[in-house]
PDB file of N, CA and C in Angstrom:
ATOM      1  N   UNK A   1      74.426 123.776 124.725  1.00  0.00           N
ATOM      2  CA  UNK A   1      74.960 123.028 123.606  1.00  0.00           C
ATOM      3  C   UNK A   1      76.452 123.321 123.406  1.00  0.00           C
ATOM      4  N   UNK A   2      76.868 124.250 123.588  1.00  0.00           N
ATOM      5  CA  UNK A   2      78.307 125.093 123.545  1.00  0.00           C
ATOM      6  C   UNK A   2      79.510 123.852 124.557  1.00  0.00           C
ATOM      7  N   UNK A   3      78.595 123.933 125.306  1.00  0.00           N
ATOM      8  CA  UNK A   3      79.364 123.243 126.706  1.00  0.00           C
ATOM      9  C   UNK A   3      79.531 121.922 125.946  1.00  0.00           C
ATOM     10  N   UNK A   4      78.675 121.090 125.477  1.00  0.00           N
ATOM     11  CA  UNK A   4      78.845 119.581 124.970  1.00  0.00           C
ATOM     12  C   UNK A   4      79.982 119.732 123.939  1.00  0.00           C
ATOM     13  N   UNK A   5      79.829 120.664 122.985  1.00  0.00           N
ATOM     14  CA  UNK A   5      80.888 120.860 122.085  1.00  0.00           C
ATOM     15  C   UNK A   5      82.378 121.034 122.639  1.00  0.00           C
ATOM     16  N   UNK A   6      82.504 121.689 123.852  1.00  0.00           N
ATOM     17  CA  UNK A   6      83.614 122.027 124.424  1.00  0.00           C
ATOM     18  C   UNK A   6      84.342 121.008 125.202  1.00  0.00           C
ATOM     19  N   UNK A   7      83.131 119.977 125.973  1.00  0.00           N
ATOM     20  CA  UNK A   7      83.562 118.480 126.955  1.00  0.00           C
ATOM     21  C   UNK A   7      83.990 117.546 125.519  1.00  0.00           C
ATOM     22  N   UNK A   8      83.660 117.677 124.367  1.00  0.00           N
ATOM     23  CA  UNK A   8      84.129 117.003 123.574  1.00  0.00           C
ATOM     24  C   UNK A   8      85.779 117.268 122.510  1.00  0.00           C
ATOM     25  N   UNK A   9      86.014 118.049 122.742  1.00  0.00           N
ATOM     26  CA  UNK A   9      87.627 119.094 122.652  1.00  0.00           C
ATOM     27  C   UNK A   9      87.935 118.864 123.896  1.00  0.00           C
ATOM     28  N   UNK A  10      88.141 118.907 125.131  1.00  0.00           N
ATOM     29  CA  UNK A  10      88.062 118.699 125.660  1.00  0.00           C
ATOM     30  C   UNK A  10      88.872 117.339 126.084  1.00  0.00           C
ATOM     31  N   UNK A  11      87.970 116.330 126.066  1.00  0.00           N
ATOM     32  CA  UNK A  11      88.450 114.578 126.158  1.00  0.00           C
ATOM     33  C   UNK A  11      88.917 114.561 124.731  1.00  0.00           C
ATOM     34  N   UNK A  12      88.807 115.013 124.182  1.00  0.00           N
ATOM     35  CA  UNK A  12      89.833 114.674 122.302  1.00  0.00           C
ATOM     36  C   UNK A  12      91.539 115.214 122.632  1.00  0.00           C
ATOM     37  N   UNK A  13      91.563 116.480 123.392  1.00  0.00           N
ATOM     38  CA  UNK A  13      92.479 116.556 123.663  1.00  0.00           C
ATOM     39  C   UNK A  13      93.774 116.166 125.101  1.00  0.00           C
ATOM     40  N   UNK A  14      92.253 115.571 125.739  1.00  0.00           N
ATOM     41  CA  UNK A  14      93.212 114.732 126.847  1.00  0.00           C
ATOM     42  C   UNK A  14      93.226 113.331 126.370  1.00  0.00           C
ATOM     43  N   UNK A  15      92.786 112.676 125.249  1.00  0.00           N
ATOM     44  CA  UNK A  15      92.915 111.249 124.723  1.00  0.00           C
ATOM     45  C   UNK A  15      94.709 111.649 124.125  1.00  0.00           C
ATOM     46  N   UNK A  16      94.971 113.039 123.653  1.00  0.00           N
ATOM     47  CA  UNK A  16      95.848 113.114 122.833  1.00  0.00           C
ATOM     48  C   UNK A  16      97.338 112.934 123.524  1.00  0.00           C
ATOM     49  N   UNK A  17      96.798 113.850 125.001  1.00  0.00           N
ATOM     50  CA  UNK A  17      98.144 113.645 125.781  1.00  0.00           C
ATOM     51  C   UNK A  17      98.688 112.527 126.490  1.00  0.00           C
ATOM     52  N   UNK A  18      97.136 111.639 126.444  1.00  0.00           N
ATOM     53  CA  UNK A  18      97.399 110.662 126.945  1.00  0.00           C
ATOM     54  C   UNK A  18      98.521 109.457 126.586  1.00  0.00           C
ATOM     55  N   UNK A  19      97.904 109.354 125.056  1.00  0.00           N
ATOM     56  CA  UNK A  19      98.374 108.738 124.310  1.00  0.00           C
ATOM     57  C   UNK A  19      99.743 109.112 123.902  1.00  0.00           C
ATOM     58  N   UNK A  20     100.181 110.227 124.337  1.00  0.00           N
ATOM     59  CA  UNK A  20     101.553 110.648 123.837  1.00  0.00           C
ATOM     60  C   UNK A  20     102.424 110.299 125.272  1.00  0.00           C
ATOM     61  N   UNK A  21     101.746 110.285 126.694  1.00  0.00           N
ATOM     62  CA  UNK A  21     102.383 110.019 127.344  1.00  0.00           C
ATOM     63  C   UNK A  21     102.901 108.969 127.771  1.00  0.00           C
ATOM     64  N   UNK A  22     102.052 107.820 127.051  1.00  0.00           N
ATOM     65  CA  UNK A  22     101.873 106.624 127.648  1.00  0.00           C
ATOM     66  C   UNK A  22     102.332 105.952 125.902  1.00  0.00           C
ATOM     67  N   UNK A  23     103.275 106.492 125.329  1.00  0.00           N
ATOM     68  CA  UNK A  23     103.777 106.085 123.893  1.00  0.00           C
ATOM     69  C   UNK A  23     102.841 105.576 122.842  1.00  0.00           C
ATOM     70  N   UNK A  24     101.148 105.531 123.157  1.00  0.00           N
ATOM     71  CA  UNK A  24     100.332 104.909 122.404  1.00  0.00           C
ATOM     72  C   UNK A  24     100.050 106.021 121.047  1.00  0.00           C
ATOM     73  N   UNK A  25     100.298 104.663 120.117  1.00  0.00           N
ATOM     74  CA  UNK A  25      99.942 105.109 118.860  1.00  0.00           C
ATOM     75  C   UNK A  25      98.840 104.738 118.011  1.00  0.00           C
ATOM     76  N   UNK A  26      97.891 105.597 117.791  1.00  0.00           N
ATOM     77  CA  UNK A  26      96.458 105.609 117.286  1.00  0.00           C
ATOM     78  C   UNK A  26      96.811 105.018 116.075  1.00  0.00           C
ATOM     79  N   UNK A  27      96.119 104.189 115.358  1.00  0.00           N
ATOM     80  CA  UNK A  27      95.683 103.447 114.314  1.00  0.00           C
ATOM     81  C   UNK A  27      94.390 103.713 113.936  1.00  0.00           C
ATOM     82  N   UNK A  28      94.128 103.634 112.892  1.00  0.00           N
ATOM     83  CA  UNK A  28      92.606 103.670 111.785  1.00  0.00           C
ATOM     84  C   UNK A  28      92.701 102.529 110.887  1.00  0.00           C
ATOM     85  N   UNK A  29      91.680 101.442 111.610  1.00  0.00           N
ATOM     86  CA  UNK A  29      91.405 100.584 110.383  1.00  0.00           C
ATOM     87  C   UNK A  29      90.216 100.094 109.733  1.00  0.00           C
ATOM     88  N   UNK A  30      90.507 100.918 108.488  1.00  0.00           N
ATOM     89  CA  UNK A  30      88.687 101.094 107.474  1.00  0.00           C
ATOM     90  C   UNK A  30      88.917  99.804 106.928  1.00  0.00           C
ATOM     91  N   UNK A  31      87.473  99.285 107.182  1.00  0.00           N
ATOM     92  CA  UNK A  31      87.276  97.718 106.190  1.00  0.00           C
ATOM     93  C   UNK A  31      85.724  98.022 105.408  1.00  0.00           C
ATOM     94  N   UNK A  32      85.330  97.098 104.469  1.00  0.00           N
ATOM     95  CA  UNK A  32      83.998  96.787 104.238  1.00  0.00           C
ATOM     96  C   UNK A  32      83.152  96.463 105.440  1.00  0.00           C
ATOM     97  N   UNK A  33      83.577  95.104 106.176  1.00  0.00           N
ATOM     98  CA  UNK A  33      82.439  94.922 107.092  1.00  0.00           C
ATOM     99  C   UNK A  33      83.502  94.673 108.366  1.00  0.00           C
ATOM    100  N   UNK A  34      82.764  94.353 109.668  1.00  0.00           N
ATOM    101  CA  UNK A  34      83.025  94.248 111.010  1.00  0.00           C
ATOM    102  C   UNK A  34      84.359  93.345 110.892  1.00  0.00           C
ATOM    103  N   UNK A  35      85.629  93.572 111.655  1.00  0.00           N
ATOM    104  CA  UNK A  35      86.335  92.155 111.820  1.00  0.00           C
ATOM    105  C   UNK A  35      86.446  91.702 113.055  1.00  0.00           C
ATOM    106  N   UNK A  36      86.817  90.490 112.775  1.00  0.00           N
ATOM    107  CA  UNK A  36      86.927  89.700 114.121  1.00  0.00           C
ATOM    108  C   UNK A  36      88.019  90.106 114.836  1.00  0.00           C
ATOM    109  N   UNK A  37      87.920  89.893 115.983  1.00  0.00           N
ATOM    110  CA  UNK A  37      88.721  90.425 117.170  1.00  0.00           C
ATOM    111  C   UNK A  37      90.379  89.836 116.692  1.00  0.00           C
ATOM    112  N   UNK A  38      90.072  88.425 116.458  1.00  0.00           N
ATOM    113  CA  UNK A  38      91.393  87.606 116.425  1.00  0.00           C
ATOM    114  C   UNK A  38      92.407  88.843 114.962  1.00  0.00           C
ATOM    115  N   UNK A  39      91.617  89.249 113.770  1.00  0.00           N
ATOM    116  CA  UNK A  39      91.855  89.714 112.997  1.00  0.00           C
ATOM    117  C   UNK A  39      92.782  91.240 112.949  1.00  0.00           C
ATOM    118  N   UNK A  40      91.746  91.725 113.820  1.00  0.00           N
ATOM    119  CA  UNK A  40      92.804  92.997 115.109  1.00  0.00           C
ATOM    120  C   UNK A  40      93.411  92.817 115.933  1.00  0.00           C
ATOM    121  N   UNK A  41      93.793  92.090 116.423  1.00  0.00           N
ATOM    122  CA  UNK A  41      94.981  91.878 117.336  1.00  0.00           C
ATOM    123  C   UNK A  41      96.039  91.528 116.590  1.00  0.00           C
ATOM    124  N   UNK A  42      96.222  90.649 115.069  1.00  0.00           N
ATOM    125  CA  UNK A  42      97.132  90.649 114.013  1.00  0.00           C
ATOM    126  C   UNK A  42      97.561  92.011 113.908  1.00  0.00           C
ATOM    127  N   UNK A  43      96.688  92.969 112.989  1.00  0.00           N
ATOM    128  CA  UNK A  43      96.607  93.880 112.730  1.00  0.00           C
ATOM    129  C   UNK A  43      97.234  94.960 113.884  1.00  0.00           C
ATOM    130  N   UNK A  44      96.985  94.999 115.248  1.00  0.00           N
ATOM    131  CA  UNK A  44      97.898  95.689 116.029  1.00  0.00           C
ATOM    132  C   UNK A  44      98.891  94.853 116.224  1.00  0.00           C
ATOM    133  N   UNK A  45      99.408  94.178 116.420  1.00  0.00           N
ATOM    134  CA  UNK A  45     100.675  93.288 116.793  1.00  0.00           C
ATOM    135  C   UNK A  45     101.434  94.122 115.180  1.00  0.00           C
ATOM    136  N   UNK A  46     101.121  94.071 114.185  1.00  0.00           N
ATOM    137  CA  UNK A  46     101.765  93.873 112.876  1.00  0.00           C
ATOM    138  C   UNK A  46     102.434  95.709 113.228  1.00  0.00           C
ATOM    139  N   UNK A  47     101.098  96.706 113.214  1.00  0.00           N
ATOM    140  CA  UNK A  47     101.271  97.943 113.449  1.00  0.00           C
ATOM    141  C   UNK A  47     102.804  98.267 114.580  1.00  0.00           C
ATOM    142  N   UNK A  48     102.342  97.395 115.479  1.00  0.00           N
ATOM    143  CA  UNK A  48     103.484  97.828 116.824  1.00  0.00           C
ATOM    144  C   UNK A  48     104.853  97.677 116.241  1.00  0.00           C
ATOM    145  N   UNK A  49     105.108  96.958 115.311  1.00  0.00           N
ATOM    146  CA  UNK A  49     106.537  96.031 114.460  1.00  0.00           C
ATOM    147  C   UNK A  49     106.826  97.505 113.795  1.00  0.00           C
ATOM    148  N   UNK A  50     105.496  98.112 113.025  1.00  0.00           N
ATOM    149  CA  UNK A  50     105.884  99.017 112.278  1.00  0.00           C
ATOM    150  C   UNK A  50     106.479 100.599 112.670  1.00  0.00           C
ATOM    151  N   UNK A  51     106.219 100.645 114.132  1.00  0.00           N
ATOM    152  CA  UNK A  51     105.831 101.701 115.005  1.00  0.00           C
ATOM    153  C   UNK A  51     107.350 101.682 116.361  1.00  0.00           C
ATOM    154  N   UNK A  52     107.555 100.654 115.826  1.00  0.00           N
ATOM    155  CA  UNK A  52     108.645 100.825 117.044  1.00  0.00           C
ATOM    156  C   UNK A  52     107.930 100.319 118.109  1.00  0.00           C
ATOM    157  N   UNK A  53     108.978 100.333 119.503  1.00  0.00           N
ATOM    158  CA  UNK A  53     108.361  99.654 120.397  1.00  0.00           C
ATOM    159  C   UNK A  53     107.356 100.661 121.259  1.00  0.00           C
ATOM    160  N   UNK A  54     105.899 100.724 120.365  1.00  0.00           N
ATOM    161  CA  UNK A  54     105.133 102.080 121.403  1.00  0.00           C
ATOM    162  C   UNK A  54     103.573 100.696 121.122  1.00  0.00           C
ATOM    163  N   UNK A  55     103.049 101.442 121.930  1.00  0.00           N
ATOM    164  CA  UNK A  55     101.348 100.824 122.381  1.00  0.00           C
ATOM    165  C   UNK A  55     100.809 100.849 121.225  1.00  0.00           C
ATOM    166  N   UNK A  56      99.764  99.777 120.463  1.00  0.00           N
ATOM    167  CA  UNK A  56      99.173 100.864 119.436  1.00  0.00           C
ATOM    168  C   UNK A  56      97.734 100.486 119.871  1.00  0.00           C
ATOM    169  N   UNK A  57      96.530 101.632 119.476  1.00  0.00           N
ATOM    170  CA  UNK A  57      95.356 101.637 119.959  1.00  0.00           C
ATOM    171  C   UNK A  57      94.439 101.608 118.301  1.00  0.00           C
ATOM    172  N   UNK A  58      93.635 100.920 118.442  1.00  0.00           N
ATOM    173  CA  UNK A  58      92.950 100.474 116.932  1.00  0.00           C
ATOM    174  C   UNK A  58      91.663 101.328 117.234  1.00  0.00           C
ATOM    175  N   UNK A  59      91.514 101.789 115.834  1.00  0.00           N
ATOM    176  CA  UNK A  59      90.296 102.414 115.428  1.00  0.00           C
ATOM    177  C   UNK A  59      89.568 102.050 114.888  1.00  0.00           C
ATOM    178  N   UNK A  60      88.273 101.451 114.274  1.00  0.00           N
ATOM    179  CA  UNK A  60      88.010 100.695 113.274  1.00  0.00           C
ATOM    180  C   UNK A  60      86.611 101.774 113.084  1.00  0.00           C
ATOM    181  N   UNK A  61      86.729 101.418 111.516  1.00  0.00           N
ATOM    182  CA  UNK A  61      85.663 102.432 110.611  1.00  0.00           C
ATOM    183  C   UNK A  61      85.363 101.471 109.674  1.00  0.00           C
ATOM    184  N   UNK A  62      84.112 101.625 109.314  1.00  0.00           N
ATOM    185  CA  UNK A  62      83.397 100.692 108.321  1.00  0.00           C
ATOM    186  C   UNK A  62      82.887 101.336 106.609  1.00  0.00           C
ATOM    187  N   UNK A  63      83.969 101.159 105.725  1.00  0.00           N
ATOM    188  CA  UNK A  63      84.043 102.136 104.719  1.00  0.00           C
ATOM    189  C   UNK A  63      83.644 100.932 103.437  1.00  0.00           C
ATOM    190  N   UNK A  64      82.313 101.352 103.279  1.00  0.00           N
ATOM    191  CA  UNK A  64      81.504 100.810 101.739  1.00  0.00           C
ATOM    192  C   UNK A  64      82.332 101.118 100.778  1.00  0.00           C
ATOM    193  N   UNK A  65      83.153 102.522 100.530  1.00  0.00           N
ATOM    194  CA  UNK A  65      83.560 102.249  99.429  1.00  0.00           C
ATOM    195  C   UNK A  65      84.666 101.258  98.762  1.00  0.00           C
ATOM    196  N   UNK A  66      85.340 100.263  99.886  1.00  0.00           N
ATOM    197  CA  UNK A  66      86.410 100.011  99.594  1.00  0.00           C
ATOM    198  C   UNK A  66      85.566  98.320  98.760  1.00  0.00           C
ATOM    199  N   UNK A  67      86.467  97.579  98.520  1.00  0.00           N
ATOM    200  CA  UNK A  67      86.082  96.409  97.501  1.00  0.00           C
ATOM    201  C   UNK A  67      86.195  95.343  98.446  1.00  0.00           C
ATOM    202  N   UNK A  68      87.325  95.377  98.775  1.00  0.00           N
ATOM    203  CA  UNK A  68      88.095  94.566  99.690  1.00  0.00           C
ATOM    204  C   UNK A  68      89.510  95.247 100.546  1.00  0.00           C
ATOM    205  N   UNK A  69      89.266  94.122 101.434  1.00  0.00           N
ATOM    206  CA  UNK A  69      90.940  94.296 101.915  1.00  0.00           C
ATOM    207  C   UNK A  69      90.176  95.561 103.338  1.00  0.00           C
ATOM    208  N   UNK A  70      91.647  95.762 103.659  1.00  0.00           N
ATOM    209  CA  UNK A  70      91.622  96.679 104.689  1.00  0.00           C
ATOM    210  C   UNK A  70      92.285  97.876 104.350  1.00  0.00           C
ATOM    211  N   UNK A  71      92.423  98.964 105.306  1.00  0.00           N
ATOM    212  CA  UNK A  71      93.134 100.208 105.120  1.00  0.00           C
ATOM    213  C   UNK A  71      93.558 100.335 106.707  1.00  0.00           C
ATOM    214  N   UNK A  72      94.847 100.836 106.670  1.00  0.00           N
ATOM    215  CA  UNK A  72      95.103 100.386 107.929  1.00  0.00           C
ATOM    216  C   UNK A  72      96.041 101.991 107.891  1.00  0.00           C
ATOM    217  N   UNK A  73      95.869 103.329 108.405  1.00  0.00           N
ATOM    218  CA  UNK A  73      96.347 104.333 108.959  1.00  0.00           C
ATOM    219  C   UNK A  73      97.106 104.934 109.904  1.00  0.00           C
ATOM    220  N   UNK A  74      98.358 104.693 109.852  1.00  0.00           N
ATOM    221  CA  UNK A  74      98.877 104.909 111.508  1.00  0.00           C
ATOM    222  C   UNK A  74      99.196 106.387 111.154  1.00  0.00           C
ATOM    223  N   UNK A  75      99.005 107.367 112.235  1.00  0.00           N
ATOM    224  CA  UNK A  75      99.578 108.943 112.486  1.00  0.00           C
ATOM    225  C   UNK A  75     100.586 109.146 113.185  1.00  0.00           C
ATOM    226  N   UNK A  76     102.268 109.291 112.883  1.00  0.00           N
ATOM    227  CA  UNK A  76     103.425 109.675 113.619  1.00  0.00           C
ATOM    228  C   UNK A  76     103.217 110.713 113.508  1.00  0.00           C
ATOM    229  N   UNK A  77     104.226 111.314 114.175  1.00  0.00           N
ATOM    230  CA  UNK A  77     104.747 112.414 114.302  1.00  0.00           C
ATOM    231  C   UNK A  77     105.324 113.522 113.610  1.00  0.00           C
ATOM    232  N   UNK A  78     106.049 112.751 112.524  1.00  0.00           N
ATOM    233  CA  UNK A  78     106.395 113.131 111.001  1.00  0.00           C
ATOM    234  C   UNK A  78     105.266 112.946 109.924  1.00  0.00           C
ATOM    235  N   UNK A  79     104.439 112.435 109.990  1.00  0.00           N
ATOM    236  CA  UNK A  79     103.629 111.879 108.518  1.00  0.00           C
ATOM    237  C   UNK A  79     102.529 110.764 109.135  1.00  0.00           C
ATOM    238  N   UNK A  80     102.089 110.177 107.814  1.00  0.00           N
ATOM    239  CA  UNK A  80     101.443 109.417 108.072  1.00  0.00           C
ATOM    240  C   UNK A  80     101.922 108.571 107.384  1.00  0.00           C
ATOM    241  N   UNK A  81     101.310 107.209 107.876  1.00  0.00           N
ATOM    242  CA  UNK A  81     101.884 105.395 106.920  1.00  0.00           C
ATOM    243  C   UNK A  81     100.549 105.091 106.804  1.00  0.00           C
ATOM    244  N   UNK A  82     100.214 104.434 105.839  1.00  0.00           N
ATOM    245  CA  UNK A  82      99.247 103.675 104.628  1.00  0.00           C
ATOM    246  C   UNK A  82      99.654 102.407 104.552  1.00  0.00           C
ATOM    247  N   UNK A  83      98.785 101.516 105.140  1.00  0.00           N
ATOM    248  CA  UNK A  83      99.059 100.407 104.994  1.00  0.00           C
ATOM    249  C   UNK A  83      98.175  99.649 103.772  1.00  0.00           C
ATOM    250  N   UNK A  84      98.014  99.163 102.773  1.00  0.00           N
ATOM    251  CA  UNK A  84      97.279  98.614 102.196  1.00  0.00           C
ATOM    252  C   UNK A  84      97.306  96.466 102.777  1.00  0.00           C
ATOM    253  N   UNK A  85      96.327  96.225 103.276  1.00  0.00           N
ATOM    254  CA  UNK A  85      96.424  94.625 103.520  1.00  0.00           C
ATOM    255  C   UNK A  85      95.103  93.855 102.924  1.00  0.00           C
ATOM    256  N   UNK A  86      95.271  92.633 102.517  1.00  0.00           N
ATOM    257  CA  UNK A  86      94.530  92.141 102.361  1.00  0.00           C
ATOM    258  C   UNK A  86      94.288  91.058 103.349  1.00  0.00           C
ATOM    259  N   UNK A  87      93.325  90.154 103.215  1.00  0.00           N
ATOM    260  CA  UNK A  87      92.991  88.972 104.003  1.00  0.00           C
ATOM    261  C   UNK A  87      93.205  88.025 102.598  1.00  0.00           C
ATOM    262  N   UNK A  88      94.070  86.832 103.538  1.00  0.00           N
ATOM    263  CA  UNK A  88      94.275  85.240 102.312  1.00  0.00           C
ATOM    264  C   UNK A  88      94.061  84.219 103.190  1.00  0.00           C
ATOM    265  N   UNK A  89      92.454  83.999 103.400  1.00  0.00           N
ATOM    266  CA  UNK A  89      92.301  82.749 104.009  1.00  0.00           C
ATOM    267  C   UNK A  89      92.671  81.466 103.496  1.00  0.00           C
ATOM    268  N   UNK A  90      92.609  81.334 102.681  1.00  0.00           N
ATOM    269  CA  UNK A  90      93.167  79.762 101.527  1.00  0.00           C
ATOM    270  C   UNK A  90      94.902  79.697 101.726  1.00  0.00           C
ATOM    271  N   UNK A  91      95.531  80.996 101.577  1.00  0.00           N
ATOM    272  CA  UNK A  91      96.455  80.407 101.853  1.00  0.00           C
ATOM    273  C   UNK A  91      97.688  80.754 102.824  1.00  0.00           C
ATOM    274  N   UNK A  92      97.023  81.749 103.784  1.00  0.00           N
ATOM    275  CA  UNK A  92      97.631  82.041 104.936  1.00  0.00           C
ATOM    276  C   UNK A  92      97.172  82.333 106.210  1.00  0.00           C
ATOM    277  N   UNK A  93      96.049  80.604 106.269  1.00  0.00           N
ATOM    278  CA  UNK A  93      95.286  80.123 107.451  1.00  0.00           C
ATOM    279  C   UNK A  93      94.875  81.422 108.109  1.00  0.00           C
ATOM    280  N   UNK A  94      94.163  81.892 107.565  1.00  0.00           N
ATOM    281  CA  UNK A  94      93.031  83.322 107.444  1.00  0.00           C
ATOM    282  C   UNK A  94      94.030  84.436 108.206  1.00  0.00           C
ATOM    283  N   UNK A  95      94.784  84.834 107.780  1.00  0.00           N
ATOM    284  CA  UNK A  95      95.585  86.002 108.214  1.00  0.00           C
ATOM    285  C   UNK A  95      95.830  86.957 107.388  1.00  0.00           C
ATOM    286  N   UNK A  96      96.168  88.164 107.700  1.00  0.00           N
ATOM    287  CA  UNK A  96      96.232  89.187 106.968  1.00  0.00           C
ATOM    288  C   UNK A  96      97.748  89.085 106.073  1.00  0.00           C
ATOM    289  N   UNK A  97      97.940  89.702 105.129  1.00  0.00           N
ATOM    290  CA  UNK A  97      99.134  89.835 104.047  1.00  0.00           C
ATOM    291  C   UNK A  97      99.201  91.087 103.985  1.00  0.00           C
ATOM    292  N   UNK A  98     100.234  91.639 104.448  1.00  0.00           N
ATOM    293  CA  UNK A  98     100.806  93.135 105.086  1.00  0.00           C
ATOM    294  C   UNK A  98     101.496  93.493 103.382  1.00  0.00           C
TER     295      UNK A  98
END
C-alpha cells in the first residue's frame, strides 16, 4: 500500500515539472454541474489572455455548494487569481462573462 501512495507523489510530482517545463498552467474550474466542452475551451482561451502567453490545462470539479456561475482558479508562481464568471445565455449567445 506504501508503494501506491508513493507512485502517486510520484506522477503528482512529475505532472509538476512537466507542466513547468512545457509553460503549462494548471487551472481549477468548480461549477454546480458538468460543462460543455465548447464552454471550456472559452474558459481556457479566456485563462491563457490572463496568464500570459503559457499553455493552460483545465481542471474541472463539481462543487454543490456554489448557486451558480463558475469558479475558475489559476496557481502562479506568486499567488493565486480567482476568477468569479458567470454564464449569460440570453444575452451573450451562451458565453461566459469574465
Amino acid at each position: 500500500m506504501k508503494r501506491v501512495d508513493l507512485i502517486k507523489e510520484i506522477a503528482a510530482e512529475f505532472e509538476l515539472i512537466a507542466n513547468r517545463l512545457s509553460e503549462t498552467e494548471v487551472a481549477t474550474v468548480a461549477s454546480v454541474v458538468e460543462l460543455e466542452p465548447q464552454h471550456l475551451a472559452e474558459i481556457a482561451k479566456r485563462a491563457q489572455k490572463l496568464t500570459g502567453p503559457k499553455n493552460v490545462k483545465l481542471k474541472t470539479v463539481i462543487d454543490k455548494s456554489l448557486l451558480a456561475g463558475i469558479i475558475i482558479r489559476i496557481i502562479e508562481e506568486f499567488g493565486a487569481l480567482f476568477i468569479k464568471a458567470r454564464i449569460c445565455p440570453s444575452k451573450c449567445g451562451d458565453r461566459f462573462q469574465l
